[in-house]
N, C-alpha and C. Protein backbone atom coordinates (compact mmCIF):
# COMPACT_ATOMS: atom_id res chain seq x y z
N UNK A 1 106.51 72.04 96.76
CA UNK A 1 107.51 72.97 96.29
C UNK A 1 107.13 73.50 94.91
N UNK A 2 107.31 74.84 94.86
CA UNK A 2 106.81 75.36 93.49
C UNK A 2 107.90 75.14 92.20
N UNK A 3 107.46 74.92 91.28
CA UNK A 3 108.30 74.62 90.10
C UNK A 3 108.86 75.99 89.26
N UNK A 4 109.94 76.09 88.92
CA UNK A 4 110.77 77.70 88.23
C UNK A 4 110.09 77.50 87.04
N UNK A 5 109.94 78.06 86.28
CA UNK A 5 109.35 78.79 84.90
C UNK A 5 110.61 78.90 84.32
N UNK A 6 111.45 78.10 83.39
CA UNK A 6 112.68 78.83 83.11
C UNK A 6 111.72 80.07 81.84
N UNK A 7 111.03 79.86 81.27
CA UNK A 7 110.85 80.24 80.24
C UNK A 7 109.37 80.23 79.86
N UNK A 8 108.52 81.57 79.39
CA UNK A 8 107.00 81.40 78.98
C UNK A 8 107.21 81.49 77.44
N UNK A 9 106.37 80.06 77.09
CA UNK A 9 106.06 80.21 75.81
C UNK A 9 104.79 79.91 75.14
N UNK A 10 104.87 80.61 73.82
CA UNK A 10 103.85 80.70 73.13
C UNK A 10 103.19 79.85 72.41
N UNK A 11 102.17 78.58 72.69
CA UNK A 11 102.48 78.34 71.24
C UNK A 11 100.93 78.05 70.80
N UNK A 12 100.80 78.06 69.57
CA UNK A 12 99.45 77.60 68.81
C UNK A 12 99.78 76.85 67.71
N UNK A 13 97.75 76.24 68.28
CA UNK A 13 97.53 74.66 67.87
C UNK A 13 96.51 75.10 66.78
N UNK A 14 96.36 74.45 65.63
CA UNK A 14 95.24 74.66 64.57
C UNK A 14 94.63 73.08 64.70
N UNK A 15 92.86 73.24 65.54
CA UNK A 15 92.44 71.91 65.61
C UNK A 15 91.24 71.33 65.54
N UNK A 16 90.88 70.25 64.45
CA UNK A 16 89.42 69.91 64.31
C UNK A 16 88.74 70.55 64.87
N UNK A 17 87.70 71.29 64.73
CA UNK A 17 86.28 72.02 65.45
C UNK A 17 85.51 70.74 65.80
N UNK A 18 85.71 69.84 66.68
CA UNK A 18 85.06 68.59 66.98
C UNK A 18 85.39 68.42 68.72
N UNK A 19 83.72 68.02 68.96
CA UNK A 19 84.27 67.14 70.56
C UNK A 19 84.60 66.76 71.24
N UNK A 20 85.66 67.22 71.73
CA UNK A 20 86.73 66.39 72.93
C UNK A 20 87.93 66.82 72.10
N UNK A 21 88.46 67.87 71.17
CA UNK A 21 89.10 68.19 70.84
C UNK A 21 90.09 68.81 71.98
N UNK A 22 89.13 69.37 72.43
CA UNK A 22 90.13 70.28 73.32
C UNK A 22 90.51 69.50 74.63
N UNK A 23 89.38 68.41 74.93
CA UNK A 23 89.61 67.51 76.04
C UNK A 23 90.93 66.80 76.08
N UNK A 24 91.33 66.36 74.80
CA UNK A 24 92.32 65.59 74.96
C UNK A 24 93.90 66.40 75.00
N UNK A 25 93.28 67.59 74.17
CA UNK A 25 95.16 68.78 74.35
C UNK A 25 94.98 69.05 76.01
N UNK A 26 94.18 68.98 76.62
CA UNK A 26 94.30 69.42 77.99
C UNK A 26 94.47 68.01 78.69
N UNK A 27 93.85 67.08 78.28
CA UNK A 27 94.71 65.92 79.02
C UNK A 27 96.25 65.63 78.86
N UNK A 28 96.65 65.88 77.37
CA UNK A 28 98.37 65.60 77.45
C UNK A 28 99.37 66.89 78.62
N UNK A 29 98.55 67.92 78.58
CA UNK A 29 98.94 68.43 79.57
C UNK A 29 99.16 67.99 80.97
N UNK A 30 97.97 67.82 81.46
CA UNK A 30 97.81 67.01 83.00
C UNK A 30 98.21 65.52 83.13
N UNK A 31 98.07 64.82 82.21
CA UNK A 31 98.87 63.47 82.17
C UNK A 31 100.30 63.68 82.41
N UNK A 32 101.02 64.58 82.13
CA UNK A 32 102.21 65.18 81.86
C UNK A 32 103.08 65.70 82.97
N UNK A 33 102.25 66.56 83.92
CA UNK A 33 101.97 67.33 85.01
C UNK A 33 102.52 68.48 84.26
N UNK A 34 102.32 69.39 83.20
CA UNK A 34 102.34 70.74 82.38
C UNK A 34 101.59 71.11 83.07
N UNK A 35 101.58 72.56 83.44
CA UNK A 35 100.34 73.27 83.90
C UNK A 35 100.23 74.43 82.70
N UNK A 36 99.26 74.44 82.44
CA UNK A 36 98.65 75.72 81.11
C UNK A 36 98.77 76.98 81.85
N UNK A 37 99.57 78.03 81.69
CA UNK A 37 99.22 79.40 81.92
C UNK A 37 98.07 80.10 81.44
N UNK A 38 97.91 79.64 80.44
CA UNK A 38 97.10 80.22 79.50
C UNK A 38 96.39 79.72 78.62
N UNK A 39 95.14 79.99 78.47
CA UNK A 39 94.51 79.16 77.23
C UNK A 39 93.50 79.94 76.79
N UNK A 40 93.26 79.85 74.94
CA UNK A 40 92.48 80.46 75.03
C UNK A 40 92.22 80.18 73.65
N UNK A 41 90.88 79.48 73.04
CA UNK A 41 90.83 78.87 71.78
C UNK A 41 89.38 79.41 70.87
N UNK A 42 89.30 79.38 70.13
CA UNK A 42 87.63 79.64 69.47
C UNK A 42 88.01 79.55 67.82
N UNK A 43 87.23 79.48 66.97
CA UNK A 43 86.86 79.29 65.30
C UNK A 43 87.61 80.17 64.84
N UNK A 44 88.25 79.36 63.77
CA UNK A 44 89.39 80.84 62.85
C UNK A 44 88.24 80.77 61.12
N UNK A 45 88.87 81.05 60.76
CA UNK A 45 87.89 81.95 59.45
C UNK A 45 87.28 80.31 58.78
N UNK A 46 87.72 79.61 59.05
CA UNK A 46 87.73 78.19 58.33
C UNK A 46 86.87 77.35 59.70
N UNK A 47 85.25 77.72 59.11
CA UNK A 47 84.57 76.99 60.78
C UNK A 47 84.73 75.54 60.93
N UNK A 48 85.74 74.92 60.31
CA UNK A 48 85.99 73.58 60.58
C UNK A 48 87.15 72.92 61.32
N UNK A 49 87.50 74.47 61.83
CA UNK A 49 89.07 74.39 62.14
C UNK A 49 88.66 75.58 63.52
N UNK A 50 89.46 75.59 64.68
CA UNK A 50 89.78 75.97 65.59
C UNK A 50 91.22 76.41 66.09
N UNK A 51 91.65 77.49 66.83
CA UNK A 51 93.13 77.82 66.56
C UNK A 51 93.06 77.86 68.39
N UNK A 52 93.90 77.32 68.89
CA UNK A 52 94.40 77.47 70.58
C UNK A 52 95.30 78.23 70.46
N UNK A 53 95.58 78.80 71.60
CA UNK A 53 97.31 79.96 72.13
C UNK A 53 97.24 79.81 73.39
N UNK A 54 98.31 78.64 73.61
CA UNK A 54 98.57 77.84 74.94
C UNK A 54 99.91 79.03 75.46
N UNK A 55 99.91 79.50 76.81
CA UNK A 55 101.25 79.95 77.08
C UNK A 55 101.57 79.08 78.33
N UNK A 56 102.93 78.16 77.89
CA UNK A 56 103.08 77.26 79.26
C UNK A 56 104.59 77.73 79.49
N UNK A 57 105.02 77.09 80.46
CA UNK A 57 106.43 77.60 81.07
C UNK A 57 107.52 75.99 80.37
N UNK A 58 108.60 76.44 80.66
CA UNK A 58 109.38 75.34 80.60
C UNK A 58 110.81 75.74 79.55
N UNK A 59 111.57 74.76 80.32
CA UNK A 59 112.98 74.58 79.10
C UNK A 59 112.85 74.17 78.06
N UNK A 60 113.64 74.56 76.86
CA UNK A 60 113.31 73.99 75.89
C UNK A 60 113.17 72.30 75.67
N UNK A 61 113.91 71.83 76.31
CA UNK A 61 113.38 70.40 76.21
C UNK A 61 111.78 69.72 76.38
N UNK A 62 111.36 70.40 77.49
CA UNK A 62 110.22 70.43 77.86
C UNK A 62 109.13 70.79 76.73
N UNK A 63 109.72 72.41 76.32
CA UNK A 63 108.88 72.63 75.27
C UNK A 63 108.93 71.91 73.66
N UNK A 64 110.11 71.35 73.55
CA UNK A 64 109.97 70.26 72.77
C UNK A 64 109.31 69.31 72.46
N UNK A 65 108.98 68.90 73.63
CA UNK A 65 108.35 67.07 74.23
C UNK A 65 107.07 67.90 74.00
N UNK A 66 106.25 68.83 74.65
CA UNK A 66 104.79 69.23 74.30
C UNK A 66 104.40 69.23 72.85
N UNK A 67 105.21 70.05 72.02
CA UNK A 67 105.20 69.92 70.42
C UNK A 67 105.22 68.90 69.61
N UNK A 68 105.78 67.96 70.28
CA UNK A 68 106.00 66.60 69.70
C UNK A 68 104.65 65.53 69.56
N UNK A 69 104.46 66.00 71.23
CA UNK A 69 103.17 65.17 71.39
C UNK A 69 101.75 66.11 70.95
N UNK A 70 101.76 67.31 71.34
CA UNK A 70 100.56 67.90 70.30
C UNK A 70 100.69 67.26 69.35
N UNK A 71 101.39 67.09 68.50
CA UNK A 71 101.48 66.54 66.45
C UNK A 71 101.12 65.43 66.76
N UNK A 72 101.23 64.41 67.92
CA UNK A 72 100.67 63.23 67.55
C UNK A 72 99.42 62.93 67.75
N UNK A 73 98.55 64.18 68.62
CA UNK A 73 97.10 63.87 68.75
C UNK A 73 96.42 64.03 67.57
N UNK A 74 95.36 63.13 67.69
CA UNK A 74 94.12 62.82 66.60
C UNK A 74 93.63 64.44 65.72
N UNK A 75 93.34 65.03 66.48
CA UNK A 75 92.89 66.44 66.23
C UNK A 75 93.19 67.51 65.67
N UNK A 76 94.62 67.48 65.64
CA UNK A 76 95.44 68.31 65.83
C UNK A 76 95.98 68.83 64.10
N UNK A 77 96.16 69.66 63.76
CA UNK A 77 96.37 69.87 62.41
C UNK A 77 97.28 70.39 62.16
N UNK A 78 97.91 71.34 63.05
CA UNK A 78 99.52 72.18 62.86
C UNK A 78 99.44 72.65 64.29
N UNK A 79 100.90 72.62 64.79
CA UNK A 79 101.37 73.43 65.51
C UNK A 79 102.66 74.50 65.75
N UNK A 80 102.84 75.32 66.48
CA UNK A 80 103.79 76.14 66.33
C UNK A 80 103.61 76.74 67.16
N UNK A 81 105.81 76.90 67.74
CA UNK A 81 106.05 77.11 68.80
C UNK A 81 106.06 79.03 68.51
N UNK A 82 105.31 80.07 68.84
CA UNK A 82 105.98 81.31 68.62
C UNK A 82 107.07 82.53 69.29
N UNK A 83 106.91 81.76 70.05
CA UNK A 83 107.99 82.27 71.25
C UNK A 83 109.21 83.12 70.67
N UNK A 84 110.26 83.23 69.99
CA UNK A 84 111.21 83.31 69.58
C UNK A 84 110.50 83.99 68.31
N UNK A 85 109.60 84.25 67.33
CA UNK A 85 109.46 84.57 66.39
C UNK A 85 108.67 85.69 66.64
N UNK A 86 108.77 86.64 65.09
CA UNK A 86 107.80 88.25 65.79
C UNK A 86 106.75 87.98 65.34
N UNK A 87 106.09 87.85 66.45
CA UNK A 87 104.46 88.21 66.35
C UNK A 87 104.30 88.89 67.35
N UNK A 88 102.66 89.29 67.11
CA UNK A 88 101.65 89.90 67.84
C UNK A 88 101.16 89.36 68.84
N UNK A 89 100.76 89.52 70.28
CA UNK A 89 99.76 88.52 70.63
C UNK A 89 99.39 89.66 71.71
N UNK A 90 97.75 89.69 72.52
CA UNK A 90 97.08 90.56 73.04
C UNK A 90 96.12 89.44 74.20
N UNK A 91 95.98 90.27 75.10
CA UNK A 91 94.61 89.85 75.91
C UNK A 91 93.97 91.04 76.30
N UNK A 92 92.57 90.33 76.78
CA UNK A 92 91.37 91.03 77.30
C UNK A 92 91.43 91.35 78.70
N UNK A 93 91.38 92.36 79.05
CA UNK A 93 91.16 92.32 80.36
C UNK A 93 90.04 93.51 80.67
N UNK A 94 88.69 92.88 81.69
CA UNK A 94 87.09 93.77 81.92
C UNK A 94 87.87 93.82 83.78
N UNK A 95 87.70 94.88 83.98
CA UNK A 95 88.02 94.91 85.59
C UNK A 95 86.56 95.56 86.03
N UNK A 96 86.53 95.60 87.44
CA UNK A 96 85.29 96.47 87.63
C UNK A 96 85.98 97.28 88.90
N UNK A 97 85.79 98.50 89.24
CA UNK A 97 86.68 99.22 90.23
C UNK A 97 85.84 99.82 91.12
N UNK A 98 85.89 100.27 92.42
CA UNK A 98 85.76 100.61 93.24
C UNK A 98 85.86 102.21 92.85
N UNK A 99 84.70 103.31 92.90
CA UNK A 99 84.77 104.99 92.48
C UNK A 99 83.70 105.23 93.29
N UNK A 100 84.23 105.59 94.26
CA UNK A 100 82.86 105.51 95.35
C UNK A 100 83.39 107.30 95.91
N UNK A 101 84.47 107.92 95.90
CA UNK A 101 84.70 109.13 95.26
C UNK A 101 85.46 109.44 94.39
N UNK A 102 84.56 111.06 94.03
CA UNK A 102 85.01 112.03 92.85
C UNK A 102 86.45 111.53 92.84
N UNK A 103 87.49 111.68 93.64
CA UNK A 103 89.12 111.46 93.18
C UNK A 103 89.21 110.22 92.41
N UNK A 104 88.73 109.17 93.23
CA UNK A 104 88.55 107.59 92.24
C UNK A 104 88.15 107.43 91.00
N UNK A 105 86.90 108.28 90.92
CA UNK A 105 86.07 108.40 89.57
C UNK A 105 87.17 109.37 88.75
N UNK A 106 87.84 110.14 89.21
CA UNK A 106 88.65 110.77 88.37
C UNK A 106 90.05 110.23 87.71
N UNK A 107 90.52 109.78 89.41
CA UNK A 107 91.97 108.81 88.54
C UNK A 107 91.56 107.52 87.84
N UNK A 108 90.47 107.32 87.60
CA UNK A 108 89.78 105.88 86.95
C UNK A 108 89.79 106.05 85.44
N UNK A 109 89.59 107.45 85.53
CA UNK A 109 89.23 107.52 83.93
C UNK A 109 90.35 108.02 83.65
N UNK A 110 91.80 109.00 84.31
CA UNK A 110 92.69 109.28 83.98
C UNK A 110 93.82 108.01 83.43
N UNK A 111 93.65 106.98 84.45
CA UNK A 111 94.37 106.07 83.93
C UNK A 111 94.14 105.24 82.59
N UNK A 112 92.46 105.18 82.81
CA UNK A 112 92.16 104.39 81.63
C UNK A 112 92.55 105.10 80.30
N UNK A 113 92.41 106.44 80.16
CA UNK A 113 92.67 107.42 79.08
C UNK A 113 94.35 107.04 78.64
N UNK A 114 95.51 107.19 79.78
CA UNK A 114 96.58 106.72 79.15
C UNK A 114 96.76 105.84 79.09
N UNK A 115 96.22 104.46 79.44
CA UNK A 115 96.25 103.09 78.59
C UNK A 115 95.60 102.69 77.63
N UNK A 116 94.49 103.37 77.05
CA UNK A 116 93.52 103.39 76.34
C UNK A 116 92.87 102.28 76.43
N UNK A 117 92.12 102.50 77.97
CA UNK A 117 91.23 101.75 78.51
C UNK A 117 89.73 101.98 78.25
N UNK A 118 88.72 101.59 77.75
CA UNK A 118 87.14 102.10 78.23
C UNK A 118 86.63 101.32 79.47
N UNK A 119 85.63 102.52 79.24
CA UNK A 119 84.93 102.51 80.66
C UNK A 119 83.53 102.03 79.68
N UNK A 120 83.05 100.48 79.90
CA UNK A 120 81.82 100.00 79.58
C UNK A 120 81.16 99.09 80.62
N UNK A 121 80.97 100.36 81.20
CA UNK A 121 80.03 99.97 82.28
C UNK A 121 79.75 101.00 83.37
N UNK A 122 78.93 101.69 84.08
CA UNK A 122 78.96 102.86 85.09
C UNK A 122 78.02 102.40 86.14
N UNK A 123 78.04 102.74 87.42
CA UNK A 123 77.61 102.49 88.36
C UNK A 123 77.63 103.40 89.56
N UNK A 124 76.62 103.40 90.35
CA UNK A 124 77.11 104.91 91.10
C UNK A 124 78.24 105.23 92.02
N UNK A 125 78.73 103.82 91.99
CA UNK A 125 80.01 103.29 93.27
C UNK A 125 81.11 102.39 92.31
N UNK A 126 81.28 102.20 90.94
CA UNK A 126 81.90 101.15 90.00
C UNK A 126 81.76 101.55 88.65
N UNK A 127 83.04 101.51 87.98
CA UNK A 127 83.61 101.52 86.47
C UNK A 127 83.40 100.24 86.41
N UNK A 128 83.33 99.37 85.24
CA UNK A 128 84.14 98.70 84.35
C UNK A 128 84.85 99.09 83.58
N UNK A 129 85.83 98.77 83.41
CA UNK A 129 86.72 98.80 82.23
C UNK A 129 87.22 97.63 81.35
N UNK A 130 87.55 98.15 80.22
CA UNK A 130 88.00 97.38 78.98
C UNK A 130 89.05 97.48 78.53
N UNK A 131 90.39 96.96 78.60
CA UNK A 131 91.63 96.96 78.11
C UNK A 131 92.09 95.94 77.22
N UNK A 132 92.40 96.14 76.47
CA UNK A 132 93.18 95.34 75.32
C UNK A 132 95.10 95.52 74.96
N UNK A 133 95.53 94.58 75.11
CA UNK A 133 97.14 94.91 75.13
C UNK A 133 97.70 93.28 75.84
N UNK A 134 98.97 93.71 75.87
CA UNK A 134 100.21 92.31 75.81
C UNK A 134 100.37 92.54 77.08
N UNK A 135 100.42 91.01 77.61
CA UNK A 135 100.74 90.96 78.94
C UNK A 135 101.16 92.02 80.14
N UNK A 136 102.57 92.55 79.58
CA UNK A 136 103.37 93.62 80.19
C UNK A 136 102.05 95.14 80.44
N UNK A 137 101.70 95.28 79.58
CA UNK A 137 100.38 96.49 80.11
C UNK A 137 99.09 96.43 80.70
N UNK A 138 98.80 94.53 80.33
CA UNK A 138 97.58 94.73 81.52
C UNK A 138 98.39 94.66 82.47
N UNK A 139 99.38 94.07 83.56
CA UNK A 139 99.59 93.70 84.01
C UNK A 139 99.81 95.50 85.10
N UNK A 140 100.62 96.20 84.48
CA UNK A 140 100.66 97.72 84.45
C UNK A 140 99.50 98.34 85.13
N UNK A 141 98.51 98.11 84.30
CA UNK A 141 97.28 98.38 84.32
C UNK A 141 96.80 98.19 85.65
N UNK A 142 96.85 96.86 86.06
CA UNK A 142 96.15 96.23 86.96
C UNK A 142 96.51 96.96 88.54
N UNK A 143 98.39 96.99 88.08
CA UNK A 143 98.57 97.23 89.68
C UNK A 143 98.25 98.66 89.89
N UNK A 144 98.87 99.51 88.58
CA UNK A 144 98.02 100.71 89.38
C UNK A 144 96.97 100.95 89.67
N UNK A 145 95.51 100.12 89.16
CA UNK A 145 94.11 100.69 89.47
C UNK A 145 93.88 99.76 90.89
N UNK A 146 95.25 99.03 91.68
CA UNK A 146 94.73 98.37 92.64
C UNK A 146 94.41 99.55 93.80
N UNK A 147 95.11 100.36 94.03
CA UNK A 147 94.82 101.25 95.00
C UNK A 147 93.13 101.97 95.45
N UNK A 148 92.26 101.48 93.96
CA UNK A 148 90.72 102.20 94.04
C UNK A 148 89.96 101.03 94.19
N UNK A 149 90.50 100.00 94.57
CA UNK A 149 89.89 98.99 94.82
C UNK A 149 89.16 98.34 93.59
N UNK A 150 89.81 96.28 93.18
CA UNK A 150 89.38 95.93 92.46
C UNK A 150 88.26 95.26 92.95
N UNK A 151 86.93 95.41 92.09
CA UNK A 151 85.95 94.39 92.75
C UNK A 151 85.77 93.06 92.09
N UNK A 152 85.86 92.85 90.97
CA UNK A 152 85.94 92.01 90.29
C UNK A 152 86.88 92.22 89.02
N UNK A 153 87.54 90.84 88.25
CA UNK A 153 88.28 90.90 87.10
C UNK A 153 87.98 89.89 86.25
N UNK A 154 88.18 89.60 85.17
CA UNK A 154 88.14 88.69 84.15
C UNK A 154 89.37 89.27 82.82
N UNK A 155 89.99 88.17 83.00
CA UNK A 155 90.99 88.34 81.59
C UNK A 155 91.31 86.96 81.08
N UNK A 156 91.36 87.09 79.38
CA UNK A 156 91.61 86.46 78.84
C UNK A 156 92.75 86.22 79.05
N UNK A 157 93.28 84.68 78.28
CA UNK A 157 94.21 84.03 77.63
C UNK A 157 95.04 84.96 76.33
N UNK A 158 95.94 84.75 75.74
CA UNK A 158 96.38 85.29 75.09
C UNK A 158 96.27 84.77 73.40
N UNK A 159 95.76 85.33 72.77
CA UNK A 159 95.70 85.57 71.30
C UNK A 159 97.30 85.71 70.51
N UNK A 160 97.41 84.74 69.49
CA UNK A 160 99.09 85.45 69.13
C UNK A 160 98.81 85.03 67.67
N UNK A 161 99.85 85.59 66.99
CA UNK A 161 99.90 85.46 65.17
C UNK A 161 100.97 85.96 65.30
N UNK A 162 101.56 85.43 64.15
CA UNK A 162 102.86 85.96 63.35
C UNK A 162 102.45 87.17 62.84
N UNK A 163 103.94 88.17 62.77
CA UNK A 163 103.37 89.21 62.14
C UNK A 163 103.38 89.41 60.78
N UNK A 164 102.38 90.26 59.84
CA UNK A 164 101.86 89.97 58.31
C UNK A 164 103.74 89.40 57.74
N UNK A 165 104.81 90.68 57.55
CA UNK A 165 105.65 90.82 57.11
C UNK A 165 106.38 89.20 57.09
N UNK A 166 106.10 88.86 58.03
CA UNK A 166 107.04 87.25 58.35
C UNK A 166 106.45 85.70 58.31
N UNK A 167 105.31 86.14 57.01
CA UNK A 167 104.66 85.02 56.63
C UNK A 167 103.16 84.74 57.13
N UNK A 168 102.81 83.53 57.39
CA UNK A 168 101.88 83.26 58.03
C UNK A 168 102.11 82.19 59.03
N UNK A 169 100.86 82.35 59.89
CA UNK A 169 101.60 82.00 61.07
C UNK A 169 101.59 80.14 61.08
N UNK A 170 100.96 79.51 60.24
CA UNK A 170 100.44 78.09 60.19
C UNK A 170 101.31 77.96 58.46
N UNK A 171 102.54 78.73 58.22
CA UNK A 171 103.14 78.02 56.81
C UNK A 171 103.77 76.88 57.15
């Protein structure tokens, strides 16, 4: 039986740039039975330090108990829930499409133009494209270019920060 989502949230981890760092935030997950929506981690300006942006589902209780126990792993240096607070946050999304005709090749680039998508990649039968934006527009994105046929996709996890005006995001 599938489990309800009351709620997707945001949150990021600031954590040792060390070995099994990330092994063990993904074990309190699965020890847990949490499933990660989202993940998506790499070096913040400080190469000794690493920043995650986990988006998992759950009630706040739930999302409580994760926060709690992030702070108690070894690794772990700050966390924060952003869900509720204004920030920014974006993903990647590279599709590759099906333009095998002129109309395809045309609504390919029409769409990408009003999402402000690129096209990095050409092929005599296939676009790639490159989109950058918040959930709600790849998502946009996606279903309308399903009709020209997707051949392949890759998208990131989601990136998030507080926004400048409302501090920083690790105060």
């Amino acid at each position: 039986m599938e489990k309800t989502c009351y709620k997707k949230h945001i949150i990021t981890v600031l954590v040792e740039n060390k070995p099994g760092a990330l092994a063990r935030i993904v074990e309190l997950f699965t020890s847990r039975g949490y499933n990660i929506e989202s993940l998506n981690v790499g070096e913040t300006e400080d190469k000794t330090l690493s920043r995650l942006t986990l988006v998992v589902c759950g009630d706040e209780n739930v999302i409580e108990q994760i926060v709690k126990q992030l702070r108690k792993l070894i690794d772990v240096v700050k966390v924060r829930d952003l869900t509720e607070k204004p920030c920014l946050d974006r993903e990647l999304l590279i599709v590759r499409v099906n333009v095998n005709t002129q109309e395809k090749k045309e609504e390919a680039k029409r769409l990408s133009e009003i999402f402000g998508a690129h096209i990095v990649d050409v092929s005599h039968d296939e676009y790639t494209l490159e989109l950058t934006g918040d959930e709600a527009q790849l998502d946009a994105f996606i279903e309308l270019i399903k009709p020209l046929g997707i051949v392949e996709m890759a998208r990131t996890g989601r990136v998030a920060m507080i926004r400048s005006l409302h501090g920083k995001t690790f105060d």
